[in-house]
N, C-alpha and C. Protein backbone atom coordinates (compact mmCIF):
# COMPACT_ATOMS: atom_id res chain seq x y z
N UNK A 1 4.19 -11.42 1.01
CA UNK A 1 3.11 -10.57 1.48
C UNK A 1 1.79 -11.20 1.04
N UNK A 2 0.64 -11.16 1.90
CA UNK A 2 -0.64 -12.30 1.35
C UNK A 2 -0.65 -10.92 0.30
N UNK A 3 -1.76 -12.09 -0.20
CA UNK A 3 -2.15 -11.31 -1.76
C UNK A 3 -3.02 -10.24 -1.46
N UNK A 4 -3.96 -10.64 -0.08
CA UNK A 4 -5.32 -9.56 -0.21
C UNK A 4 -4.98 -7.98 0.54
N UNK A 5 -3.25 -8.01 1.53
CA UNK A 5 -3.30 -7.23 1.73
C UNK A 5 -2.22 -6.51 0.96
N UNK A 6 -1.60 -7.05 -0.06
CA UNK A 6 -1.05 -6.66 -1.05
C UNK A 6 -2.06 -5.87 -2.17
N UNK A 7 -2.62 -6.48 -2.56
CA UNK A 7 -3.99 -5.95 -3.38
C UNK A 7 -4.27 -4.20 -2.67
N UNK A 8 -4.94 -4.46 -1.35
CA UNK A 8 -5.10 -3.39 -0.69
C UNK A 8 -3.79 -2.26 -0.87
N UNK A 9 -2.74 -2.33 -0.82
CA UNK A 9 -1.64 -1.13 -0.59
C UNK A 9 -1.65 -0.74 -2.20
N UNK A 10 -1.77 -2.01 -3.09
CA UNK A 10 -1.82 -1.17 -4.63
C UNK A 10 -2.66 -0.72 -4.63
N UNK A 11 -4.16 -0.84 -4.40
CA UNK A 11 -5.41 -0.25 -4.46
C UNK A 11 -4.98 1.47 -3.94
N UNK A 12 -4.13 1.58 -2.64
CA UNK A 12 -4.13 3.03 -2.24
C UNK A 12 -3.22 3.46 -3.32
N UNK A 13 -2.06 2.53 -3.15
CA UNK A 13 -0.98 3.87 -4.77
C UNK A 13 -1.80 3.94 -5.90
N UNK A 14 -2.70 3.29 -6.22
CA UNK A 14 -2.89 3.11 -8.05
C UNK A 14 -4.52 3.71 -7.93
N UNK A 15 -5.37 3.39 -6.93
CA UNK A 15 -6.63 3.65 -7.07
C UNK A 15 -7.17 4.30 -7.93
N UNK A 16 -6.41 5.83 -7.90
CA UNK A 16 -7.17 6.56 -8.61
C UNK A 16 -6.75 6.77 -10.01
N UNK A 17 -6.26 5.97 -10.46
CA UNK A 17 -6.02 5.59 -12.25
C UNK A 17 -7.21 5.00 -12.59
N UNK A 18 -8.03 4.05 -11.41
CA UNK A 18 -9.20 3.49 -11.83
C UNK A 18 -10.80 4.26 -12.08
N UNK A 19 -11.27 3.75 -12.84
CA UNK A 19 -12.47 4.37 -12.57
C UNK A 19 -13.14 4.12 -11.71
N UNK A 20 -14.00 5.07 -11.34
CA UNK A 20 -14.81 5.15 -9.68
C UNK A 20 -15.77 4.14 -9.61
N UNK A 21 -16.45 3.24 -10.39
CA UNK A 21 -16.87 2.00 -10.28
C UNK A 21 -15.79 0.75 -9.83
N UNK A 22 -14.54 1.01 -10.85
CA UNK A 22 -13.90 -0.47 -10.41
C UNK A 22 -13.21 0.10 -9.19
N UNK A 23 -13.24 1.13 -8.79
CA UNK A 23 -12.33 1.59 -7.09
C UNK A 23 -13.23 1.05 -6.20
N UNK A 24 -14.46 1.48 -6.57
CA UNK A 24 -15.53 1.46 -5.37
C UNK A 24 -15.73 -0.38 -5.59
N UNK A 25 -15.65 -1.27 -6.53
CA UNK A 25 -15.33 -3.05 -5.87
C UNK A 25 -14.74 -3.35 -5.88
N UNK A 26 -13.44 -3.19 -5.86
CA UNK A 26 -11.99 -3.40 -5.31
C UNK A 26 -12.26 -2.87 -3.80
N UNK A 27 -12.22 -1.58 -3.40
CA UNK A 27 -12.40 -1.53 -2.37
C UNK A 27 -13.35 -1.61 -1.01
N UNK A 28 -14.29 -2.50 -1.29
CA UNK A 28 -15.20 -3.23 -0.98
C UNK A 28 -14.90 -4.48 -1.20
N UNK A 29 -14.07 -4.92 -1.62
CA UNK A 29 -14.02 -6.47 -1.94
C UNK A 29 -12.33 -6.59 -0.77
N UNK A 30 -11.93 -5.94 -1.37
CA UNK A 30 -9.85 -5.81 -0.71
C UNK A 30 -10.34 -5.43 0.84
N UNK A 31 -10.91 -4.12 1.22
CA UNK A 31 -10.86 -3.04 2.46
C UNK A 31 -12.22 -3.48 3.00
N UNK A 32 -13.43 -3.60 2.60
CA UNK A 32 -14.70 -4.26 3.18
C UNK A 32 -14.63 -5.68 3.30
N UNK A 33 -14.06 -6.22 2.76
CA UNK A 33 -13.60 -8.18 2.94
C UNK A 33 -15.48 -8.33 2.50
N UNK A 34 -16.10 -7.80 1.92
CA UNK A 34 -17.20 -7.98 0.92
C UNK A 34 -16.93 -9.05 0.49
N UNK A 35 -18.44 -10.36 0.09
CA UNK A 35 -18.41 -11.40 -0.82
C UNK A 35 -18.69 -10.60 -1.90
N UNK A 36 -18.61 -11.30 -3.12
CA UNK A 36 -18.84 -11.43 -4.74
C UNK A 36 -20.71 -10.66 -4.45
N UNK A 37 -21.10 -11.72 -4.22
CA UNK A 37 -22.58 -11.47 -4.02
C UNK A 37 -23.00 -10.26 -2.96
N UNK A 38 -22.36 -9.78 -2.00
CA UNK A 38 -22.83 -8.31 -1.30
C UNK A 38 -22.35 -7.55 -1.80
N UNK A 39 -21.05 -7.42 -2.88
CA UNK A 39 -21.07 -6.46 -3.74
C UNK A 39 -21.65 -6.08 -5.22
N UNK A 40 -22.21 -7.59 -5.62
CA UNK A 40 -23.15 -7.77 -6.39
C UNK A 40 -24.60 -7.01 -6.10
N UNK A 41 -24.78 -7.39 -4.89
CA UNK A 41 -26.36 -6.52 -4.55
C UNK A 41 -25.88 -5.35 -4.60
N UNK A 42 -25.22 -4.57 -3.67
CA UNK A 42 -24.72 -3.22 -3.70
C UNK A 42 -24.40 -2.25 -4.67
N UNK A 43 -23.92 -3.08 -5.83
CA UNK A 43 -23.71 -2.43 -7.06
C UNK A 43 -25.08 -2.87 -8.09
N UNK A 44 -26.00 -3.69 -7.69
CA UNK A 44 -26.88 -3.76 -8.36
C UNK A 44 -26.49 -4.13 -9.96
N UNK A 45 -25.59 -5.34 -9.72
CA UNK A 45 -25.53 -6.18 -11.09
C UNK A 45 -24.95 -7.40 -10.56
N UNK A 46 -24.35 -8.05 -11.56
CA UNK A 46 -24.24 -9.58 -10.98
C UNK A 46 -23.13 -10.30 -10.15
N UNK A 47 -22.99 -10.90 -10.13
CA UNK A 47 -21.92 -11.60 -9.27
C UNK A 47 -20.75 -12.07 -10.29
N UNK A 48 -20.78 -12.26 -11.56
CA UNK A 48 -19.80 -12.61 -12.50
C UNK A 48 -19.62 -11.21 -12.89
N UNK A 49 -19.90 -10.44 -12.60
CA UNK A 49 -19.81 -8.80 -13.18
C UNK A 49 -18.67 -8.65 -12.86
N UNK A 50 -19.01 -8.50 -10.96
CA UNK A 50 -18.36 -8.16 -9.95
C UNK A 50 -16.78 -9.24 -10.06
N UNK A 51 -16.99 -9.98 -10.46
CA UNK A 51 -15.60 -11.75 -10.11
C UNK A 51 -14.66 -10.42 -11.27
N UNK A 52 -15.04 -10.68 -12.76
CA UNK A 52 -14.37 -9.98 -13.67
C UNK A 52 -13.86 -8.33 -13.34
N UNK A 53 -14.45 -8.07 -12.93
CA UNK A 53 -13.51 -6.31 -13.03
C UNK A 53 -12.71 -6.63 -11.51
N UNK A 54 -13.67 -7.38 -10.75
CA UNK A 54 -11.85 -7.48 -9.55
C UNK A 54 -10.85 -8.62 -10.43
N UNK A 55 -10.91 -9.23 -11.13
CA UNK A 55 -10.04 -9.94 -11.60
C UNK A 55 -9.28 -9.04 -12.91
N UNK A 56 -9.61 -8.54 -13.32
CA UNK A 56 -9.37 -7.31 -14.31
C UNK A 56 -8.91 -6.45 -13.84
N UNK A 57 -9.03 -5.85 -12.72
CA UNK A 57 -8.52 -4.79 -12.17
C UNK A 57 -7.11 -5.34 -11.59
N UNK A 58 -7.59 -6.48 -10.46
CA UNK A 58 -5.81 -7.30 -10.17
C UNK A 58 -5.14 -7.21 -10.65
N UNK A 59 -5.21 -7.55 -12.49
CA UNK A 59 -3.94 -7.84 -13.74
C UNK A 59 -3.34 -6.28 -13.75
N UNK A 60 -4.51 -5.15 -14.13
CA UNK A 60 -3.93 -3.49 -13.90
C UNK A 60 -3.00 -3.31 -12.68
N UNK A 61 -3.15 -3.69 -11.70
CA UNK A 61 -2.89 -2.88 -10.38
C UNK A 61 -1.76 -3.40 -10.21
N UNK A 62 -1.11 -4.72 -11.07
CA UNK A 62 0.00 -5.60 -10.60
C UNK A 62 0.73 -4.81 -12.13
N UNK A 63 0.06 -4.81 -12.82
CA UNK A 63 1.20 -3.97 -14.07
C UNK A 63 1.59 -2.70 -14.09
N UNK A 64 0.38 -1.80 -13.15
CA UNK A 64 0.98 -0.23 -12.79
C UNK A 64 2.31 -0.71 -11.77
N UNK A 65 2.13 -1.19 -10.78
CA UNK A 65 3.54 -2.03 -9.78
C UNK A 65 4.69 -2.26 -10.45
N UNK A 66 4.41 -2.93 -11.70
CA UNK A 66 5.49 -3.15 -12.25
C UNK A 66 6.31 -2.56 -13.16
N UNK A 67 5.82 -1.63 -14.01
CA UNK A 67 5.83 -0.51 -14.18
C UNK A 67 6.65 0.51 -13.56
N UNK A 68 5.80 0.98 -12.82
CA UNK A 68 6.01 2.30 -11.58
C UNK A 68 6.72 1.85 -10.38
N UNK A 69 6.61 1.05 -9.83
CA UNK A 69 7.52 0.33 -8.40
C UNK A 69 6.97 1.13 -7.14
N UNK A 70 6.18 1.61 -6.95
CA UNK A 70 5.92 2.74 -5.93
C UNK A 70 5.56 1.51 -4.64
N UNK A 71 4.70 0.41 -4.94
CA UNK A 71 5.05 -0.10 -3.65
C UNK A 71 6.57 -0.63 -3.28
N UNK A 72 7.19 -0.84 -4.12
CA UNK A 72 8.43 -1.49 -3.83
C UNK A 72 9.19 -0.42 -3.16
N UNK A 73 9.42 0.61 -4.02
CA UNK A 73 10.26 2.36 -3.53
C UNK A 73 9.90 2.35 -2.08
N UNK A 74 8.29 2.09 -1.71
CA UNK A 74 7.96 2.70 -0.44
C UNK A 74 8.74 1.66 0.45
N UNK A 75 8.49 0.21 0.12
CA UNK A 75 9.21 -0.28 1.01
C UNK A 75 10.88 -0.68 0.97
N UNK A 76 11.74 -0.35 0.69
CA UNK A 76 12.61 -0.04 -0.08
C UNK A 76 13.12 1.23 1.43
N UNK A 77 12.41 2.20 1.27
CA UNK A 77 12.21 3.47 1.74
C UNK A 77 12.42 2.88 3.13
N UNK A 78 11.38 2.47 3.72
CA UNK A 78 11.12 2.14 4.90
C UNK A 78 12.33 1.00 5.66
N UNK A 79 12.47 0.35 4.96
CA UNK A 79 13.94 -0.84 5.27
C UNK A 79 15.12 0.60 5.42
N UNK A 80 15.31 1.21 4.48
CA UNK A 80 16.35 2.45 4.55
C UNK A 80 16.28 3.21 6.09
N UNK A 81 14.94 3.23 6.09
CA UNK A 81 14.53 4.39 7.23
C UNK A 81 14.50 3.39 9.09
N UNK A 82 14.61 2.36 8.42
CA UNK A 82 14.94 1.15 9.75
C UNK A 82 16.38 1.09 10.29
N UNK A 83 16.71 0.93 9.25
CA UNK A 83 18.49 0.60 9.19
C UNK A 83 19.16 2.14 9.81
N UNK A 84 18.58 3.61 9.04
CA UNK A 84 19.20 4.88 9.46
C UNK A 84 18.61 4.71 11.22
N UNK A 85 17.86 4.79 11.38
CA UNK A 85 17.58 4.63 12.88
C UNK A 85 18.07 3.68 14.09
N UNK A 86 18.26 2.39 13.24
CA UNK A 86 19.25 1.17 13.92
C UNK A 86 20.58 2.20 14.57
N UNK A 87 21.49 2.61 13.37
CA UNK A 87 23.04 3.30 13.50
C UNK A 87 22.22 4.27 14.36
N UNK A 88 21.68 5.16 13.84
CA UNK A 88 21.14 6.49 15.01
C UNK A 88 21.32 6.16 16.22
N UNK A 89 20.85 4.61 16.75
CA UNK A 89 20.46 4.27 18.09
C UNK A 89 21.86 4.23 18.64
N UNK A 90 22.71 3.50 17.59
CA UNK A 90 24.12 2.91 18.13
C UNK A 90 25.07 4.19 18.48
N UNK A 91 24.61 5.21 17.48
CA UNK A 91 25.82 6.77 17.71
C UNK A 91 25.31 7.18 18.99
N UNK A 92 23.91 7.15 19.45
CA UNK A 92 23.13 7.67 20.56
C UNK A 92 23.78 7.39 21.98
N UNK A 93 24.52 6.25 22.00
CA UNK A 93 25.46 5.98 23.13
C UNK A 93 26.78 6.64 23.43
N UNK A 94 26.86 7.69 22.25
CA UNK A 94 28.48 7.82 22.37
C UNK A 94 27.53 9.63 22.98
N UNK A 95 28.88 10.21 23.15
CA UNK A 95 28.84 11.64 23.38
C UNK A 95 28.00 12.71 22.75
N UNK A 96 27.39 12.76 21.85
CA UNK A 96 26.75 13.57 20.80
C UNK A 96 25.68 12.96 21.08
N UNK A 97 25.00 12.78 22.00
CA UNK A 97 23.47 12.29 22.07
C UNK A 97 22.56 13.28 21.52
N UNK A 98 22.83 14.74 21.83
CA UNK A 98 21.72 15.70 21.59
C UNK A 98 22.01 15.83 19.96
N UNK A 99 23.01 15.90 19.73
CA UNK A 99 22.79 16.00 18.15
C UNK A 99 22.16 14.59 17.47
N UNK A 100 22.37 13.48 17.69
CA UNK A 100 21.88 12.16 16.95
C UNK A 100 20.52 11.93 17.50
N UNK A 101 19.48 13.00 18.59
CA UNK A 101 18.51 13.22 18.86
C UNK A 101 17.98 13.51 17.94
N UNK A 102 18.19 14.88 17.69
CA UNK A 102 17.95 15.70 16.66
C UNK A 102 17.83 15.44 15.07
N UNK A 103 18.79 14.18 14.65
CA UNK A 103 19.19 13.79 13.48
C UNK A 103 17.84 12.94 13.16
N UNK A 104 17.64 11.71 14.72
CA UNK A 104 16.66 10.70 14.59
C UNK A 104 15.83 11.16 14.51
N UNK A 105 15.07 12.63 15.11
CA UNK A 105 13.84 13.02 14.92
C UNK A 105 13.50 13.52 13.56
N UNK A 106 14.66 14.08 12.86
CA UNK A 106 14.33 14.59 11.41
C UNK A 106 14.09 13.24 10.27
N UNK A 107 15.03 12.20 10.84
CA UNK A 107 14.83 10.97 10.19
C UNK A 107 13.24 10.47 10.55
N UNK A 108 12.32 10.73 11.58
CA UNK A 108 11.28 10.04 11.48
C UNK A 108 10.39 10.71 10.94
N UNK A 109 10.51 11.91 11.52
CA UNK A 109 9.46 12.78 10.19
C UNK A 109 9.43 13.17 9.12
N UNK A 110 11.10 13.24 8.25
CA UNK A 110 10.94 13.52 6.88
C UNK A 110 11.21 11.76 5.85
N UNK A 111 11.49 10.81 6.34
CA UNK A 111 11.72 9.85 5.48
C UNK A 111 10.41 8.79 5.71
């Protein structure tokens, strides 16, 4: 997975462990694709300010991950929720269509 849109999906699970300064240049730097220096002006301090707390924050956001697993669970989740729908498709040919309707639709909205 590239790193920057990896960065981004921890940024949504973990964000708010951060404080509302290092959320707000992470997510301007990850989700605005912001340089160093337009989030430097924006935050009205420097450009090595700005390098260090996204580089500081990276090391956090990869140890809550490792830690907690919540991006992994989610995708984890989602491979599960591929595969239940694959078989869904395959039972869908036999006689019981309206019930494995019914099954696939609960599978897309509750998993």
């Amino acid at each position: 997975m590239e790193d920057r849109f990896k960065m981004s999906i921890l940024l949504d699970l973990y964000g708010t462990l951060l404080t509302d300064k290092q959320r707000d240049i992470l997510n301007l730097y990850y989700n605005d694709d912001l340089s160093l220096a337009e989030i430097a002006e924006n935050m009205e301090t420097s450009r090595q300010a700005v390098f260090d707390i996204i580089k500081r924050c990276h090391k956090i956001l990869l140890e809550y991950e490792s830690r907690l697993g919540l991006m992994q669970k989610e995708i984890s989740r989602e491979n599960s929720k591929g595969e239940l729908l694959g078989m869904l498709d395959g039972l869908a040919e036999g006689s019981r269509s309206g019930e494995i309707s019914e099954i696939r639709s609960f599978v897309i909205e509750n998993l």
